[in-house]
Structures are given as structure tokens and as C-alpha cells.
C-alpha atoms as a PDB file:
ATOM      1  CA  UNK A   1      59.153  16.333  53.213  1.00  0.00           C
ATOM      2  CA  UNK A   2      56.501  14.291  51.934  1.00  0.00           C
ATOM      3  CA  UNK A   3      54.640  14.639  48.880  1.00  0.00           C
ATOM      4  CA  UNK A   4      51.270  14.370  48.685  1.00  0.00           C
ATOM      5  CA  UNK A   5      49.562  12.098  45.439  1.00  0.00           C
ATOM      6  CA  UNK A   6      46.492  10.663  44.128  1.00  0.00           C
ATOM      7  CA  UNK A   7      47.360   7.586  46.271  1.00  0.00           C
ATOM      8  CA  UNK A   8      47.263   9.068  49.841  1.00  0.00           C
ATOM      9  CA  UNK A   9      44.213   7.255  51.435  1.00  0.00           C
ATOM     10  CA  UNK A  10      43.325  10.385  53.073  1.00  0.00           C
ATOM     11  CA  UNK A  11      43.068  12.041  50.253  1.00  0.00           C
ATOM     12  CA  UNK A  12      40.834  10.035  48.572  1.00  0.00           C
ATOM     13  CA  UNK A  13      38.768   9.977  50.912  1.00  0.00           C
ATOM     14  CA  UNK A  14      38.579  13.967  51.275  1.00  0.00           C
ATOM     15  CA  UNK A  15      37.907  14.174  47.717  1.00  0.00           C
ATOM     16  CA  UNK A  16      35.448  11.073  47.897  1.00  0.00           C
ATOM     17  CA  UNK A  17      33.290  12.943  50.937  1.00  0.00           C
ATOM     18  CA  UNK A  18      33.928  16.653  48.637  1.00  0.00           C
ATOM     19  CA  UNK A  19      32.386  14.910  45.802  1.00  0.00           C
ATOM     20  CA  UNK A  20      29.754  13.456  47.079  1.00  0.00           C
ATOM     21  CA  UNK A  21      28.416  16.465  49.144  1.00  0.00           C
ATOM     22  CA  UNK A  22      28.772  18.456  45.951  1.00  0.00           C
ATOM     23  CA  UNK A  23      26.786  16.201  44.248  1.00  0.00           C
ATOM     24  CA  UNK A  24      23.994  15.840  47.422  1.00  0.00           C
ATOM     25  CA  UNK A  25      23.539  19.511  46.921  1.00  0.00           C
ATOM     26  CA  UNK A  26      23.036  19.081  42.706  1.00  0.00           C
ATOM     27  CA  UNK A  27      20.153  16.420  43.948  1.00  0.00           C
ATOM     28  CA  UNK A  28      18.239  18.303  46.492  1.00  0.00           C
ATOM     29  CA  UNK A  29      15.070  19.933  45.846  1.00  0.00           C
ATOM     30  CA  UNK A  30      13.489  23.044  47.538  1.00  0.00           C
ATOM     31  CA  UNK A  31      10.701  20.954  48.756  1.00  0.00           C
ATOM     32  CA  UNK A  32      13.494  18.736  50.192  1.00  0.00           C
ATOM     33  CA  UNK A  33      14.980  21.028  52.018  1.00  0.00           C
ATOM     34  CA  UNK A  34      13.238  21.283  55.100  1.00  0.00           C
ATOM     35  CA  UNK A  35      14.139  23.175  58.346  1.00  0.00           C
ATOM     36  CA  UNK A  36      12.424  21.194  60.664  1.00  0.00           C
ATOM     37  CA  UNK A  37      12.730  18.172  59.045  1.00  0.00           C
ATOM     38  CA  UNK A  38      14.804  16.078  61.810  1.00  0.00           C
ATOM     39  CA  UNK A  39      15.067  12.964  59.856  1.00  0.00           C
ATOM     40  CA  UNK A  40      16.810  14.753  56.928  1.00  0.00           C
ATOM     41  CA  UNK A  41      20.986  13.486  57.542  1.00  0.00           C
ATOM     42  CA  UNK A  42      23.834  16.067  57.409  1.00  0.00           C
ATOM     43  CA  UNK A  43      24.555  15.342  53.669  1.00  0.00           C
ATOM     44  CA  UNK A  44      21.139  16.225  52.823  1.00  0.00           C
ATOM     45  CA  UNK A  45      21.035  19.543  54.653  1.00  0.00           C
ATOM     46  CA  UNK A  46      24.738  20.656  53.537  1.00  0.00           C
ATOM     47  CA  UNK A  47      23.273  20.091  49.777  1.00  0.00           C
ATOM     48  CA  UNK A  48      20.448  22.429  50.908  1.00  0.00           C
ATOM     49  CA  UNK A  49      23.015  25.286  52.119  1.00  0.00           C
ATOM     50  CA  UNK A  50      25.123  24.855  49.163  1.00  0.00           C
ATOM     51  CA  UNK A  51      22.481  24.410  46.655  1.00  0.00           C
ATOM     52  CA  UNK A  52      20.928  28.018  47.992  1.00  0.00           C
ATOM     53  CA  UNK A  53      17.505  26.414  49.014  1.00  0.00           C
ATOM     54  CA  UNK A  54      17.569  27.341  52.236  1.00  0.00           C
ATOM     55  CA  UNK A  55      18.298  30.882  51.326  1.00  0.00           C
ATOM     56  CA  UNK A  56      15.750  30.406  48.486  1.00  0.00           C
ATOM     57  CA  UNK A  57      13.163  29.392  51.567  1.00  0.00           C
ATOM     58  CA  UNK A  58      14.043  32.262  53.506  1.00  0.00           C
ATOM     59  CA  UNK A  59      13.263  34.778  50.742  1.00  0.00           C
ATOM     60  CA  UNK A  60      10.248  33.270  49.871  1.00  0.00           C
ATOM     61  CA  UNK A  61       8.799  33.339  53.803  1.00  0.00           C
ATOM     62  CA  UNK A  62      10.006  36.783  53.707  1.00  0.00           C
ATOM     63  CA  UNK A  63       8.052  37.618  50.466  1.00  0.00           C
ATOM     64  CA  UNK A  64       5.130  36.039  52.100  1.00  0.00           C
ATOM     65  CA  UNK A  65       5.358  37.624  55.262  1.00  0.00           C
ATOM     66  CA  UNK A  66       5.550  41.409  53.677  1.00  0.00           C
ATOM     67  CA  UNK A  67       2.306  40.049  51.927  1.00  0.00           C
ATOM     68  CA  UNK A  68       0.524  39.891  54.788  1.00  0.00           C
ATOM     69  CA  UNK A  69       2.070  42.702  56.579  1.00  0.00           C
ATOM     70  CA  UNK A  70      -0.135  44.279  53.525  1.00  0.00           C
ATOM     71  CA  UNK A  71      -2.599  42.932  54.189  1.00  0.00           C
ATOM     72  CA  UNK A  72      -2.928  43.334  57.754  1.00  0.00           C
ATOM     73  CA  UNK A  73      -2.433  46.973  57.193  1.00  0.00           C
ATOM     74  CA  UNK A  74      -5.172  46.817  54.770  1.00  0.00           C
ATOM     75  CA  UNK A  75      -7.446  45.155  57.326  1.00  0.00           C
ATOM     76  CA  UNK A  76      -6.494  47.718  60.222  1.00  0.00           C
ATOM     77  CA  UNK A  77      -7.216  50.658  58.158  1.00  0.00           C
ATOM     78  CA  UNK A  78     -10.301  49.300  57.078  1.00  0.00           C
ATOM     79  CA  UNK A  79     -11.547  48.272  60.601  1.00  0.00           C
ATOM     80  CA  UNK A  80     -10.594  51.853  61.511  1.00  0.00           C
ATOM     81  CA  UNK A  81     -12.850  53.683  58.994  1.00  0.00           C
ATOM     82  CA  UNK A  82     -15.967  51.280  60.418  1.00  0.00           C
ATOM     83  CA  UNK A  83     -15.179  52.327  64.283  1.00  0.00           C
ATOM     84  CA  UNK A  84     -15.133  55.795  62.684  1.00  0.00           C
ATOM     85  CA  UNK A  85     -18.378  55.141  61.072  1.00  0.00           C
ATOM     86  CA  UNK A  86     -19.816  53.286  63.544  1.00  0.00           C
ATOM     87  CA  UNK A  87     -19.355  56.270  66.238  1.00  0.00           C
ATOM     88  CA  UNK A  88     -20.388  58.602  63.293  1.00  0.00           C
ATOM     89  CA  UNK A  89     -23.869  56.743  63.164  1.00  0.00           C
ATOM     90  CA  UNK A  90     -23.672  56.265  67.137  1.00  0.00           C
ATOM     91  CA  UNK A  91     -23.779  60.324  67.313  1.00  0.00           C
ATOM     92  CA  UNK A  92     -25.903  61.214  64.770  1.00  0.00           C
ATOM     93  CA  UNK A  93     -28.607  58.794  66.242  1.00  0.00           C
ATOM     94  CA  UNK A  94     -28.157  60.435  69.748  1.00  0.00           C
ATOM     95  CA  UNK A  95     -28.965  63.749  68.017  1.00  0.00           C
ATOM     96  CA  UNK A  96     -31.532  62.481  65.985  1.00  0.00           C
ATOM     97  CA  UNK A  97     -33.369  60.819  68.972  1.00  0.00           C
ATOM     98  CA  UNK A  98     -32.627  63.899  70.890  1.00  0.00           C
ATOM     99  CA  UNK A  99     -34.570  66.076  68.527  1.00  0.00           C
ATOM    100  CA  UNK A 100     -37.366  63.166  68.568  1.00  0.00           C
ATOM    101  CA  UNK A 101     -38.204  63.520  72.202  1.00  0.00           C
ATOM    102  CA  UNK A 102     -37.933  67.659  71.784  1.00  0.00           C
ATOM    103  CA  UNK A 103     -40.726  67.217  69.737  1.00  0.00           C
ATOM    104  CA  UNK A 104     -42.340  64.826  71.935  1.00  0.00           C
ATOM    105  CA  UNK A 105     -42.174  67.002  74.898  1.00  0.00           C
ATOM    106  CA  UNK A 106     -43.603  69.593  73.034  1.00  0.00           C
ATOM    107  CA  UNK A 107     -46.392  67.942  71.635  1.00  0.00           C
ATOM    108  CA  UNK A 108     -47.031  67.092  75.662  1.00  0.00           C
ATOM    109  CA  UNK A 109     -46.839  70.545  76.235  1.00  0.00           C
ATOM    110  CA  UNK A 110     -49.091  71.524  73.698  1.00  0.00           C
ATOM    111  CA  UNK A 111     -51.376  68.793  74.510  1.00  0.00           C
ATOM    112  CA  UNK A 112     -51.630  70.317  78.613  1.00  0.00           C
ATOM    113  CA  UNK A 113     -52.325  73.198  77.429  1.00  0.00           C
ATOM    114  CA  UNK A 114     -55.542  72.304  75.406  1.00  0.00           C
ATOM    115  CA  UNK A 115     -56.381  70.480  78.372  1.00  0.00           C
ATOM    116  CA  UNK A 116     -56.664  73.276  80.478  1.00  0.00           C
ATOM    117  CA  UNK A 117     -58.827  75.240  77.900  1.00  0.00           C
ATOM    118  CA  UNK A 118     -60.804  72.413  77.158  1.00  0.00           C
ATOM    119  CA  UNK A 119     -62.377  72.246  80.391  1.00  0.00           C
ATOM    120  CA  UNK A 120     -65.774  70.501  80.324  1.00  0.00           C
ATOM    121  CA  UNK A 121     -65.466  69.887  76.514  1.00  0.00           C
ATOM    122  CA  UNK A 122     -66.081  65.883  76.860  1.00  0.00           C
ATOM    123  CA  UNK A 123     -65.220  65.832  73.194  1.00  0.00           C
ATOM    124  CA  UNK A 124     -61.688  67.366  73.298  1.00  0.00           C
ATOM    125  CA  UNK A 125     -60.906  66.191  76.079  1.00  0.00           C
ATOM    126  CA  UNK A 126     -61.250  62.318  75.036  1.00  0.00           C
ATOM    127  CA  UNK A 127     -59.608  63.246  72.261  1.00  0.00           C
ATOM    128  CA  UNK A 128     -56.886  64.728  74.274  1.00  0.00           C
ATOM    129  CA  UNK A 129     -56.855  61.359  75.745  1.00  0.00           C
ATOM    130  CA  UNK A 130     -56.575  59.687  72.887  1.00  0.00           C
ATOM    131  CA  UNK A 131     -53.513  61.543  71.670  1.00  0.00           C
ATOM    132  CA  UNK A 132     -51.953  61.388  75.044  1.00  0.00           C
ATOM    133  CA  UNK A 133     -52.228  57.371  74.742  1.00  0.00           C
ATOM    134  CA  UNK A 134     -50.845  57.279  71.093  1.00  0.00           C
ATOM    135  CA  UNK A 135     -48.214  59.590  72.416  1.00  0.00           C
ATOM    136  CA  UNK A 136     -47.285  57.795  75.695  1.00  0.00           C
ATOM    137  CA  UNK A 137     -47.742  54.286  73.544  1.00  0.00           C
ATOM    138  CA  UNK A 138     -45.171  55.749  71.031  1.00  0.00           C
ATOM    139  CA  UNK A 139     -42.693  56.793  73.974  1.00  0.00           C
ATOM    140  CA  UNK A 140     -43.188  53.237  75.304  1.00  0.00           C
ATOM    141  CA  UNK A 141     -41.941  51.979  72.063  1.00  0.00           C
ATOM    142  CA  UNK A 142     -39.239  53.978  71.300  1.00  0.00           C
ATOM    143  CA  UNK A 143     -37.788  53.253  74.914  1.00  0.00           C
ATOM    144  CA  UNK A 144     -37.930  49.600  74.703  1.00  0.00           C
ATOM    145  CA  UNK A 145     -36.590  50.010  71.035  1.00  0.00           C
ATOM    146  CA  UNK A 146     -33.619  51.610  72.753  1.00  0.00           C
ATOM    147  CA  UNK A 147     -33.518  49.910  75.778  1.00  0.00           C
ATOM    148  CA  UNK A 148     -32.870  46.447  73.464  1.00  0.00           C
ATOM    149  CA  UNK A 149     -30.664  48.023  71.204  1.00  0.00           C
ATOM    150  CA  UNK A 150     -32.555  47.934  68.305  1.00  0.00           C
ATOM    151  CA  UNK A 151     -33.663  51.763  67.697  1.00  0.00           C
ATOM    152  CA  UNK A 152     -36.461  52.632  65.874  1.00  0.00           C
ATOM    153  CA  UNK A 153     -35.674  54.394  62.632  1.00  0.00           C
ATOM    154  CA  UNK A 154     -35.587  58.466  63.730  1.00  0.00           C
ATOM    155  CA  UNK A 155     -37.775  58.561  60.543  1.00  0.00           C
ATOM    156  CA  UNK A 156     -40.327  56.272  61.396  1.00  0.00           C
ATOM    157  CA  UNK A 157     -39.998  57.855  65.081  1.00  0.00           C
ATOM    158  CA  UNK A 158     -40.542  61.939  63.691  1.00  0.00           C
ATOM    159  CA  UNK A 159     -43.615  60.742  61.186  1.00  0.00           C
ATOM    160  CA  UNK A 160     -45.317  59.306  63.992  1.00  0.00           C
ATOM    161  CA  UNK A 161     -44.468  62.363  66.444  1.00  0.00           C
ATOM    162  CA  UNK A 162     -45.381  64.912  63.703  1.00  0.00           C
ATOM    163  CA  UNK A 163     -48.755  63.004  62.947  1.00  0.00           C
ATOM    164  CA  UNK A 164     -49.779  63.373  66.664  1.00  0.00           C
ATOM    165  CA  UNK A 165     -48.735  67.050  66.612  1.00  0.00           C
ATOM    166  CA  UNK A 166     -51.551  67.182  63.723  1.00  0.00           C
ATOM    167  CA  UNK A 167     -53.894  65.851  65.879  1.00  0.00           C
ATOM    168  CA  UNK A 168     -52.957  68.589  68.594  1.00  0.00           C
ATOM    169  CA  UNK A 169     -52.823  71.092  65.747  1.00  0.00           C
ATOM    170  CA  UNK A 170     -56.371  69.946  64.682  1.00  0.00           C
ATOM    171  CA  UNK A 171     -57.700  70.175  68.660  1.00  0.00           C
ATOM    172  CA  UNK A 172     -56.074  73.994  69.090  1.00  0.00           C
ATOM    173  CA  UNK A 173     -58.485  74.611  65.797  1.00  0.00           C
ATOM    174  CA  UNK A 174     -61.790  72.949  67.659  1.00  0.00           C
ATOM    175  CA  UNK A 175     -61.258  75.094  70.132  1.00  0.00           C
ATOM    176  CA  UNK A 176     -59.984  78.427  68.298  1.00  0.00           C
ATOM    177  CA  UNK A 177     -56.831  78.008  70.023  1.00  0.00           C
ATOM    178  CA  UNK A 178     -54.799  78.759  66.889  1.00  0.00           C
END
């Protein structure tokens, strides 16, 4: 049987390529330790597995992506509450411009009837006219408002409506209507 010793060539050499691989890993760095770093030889990247930077990489990518897993979640909730908003707003406009042209259509209405009672009243009936023409001018607007997607505010859209159903208001008065 033979016996090994300090002096077997193969042994020195094992010990020689043990050493120096321990050592490789003592001298790598994190930043060194590249995955996709092709140029990098095997002595480098065995110092990276044994030195634990690879596994330090790994943790930290994983650290980063649960970050923005977060975040993302963040983001999608937060999207979520403006598409609920935003169809919030959508519907309560719809209602509100709804209610506009109620009024509207009343104030026409109103507006015939004073017409027909007015009969051969020049007076009223121009200003009939007139409030017909504000009125229709008004519809105009608010339909090319919507038509462009740009309403006008339902506030600026019900003053307007309720100062022309003053003006009717004032006309069923001139002719003791009311």
C-alpha cells in the first residue's frame, strides 16, 4: 500500500489549486461578482459561490423586487380609486346635465305657452323671441360643450337656465299669467 506525503506531486498540486480558490473567494467583491459577466474565469466565479456573493446578490434582487411588488400594488390601488372616481364624476354629470335640459324643456314649455296667450302682443311676443334665442343659443352651447368633451360646468349651465326662466316668470306677470 502506498502512503501518501507532503511530496506526492499530486498532492501538491490539489492543495496548491484548494488554496488558491480559497483565497480567490477571500478577494472577490460583491460588485465583482457578476452573473452575466462572461469574461469573469472559473476561479473568479467559484470565489463568488464560496464567498456567499452570489447568494448575497440574490437576496438583495429579491429585497428589491418585493419593493416594487409594493409599490406596484400601491400604484394599482391608487389607479383603481381614480377609475372609481372618474365614473363617479362621469354619472353625476349625466344626472346633473339631465336635470339641466329638464329645466330647459320646461322653460320651452313655459315659453309656448305665453306664446299662445300673447297673441297680437308685439311686445311679449319679441320678447318671447328673445328668450327663445338666449335659450336655443344656450342649448347650442351646451351641445357643442358636450359634443367636444369639454362640458360646461352644470353650475354655470342651471344659472343661465334659471335666469331665462326669470325672464319667462317676468312675461307670465305682463300678461297676468301668474
Amino acid at each position: 500500500m502506498r502512503r501518501l506525503c507532503w511530496g506526492d506531486a499530486r498532492m501538491k498540486h490539489s492543495l496548491f489549486a484548494i488554496a488558491v480558490v480559497t483565497l480567490a473567494g477571500c478577494a472577490t467583491t460583491p460588485q465583482d461578482c457578476d452573473p452575466g459577466n462572461r469574461d469573469a474565469g472559473f476561479i473568479n466565479k467559484a470565489g463568488c459561490v464560496y464567498g456567499g456573493h452570489y447568494d448575497q446578490r440574490v437576496q438583495e434582487r429579491q429585497a428589491i423586487l418585493v419593493d416594487e411588488q409594493k409599490a406596484n400594488q400601491l400604484f394599482r390601488a391608487t389607479y383603481d380609486a381614480l377609475q372609481q372616481e372618474s365614473t363617479q364624476v362621469a354619472t353625476d354629470l349625466a344626472a346633473q346635465q339631465a336635470s339641466v335640459d329638464r329645466l330647459s324643456g320646461s322653460v320651452k314649455n313655459l315659453l309656448g305657452e305665453i306664446r299662445s296667450k300673447a297673441a297680437g302682443n308685439q311686445q311679449i311676443e319679441q320678447q318671447i323671441t328673445a328668450v327663445e334665442t338666449q335659450l336655443q343659443q344656450l342649448q347650442t352651447d351646451m351641445d357643442a360643450a358636450r359634443a367636444s368633451g369639454t362640458a360646461m360646468p352644470a353650475l354655470q349651465q342651471r344659472q343661465q337656465v334659471a335666469e331665462l326662466q326669470v325672464k319667462v316668470q317676468d312675461l307670465q306677470q305682463a300678461l297676468g299669467l301668474r
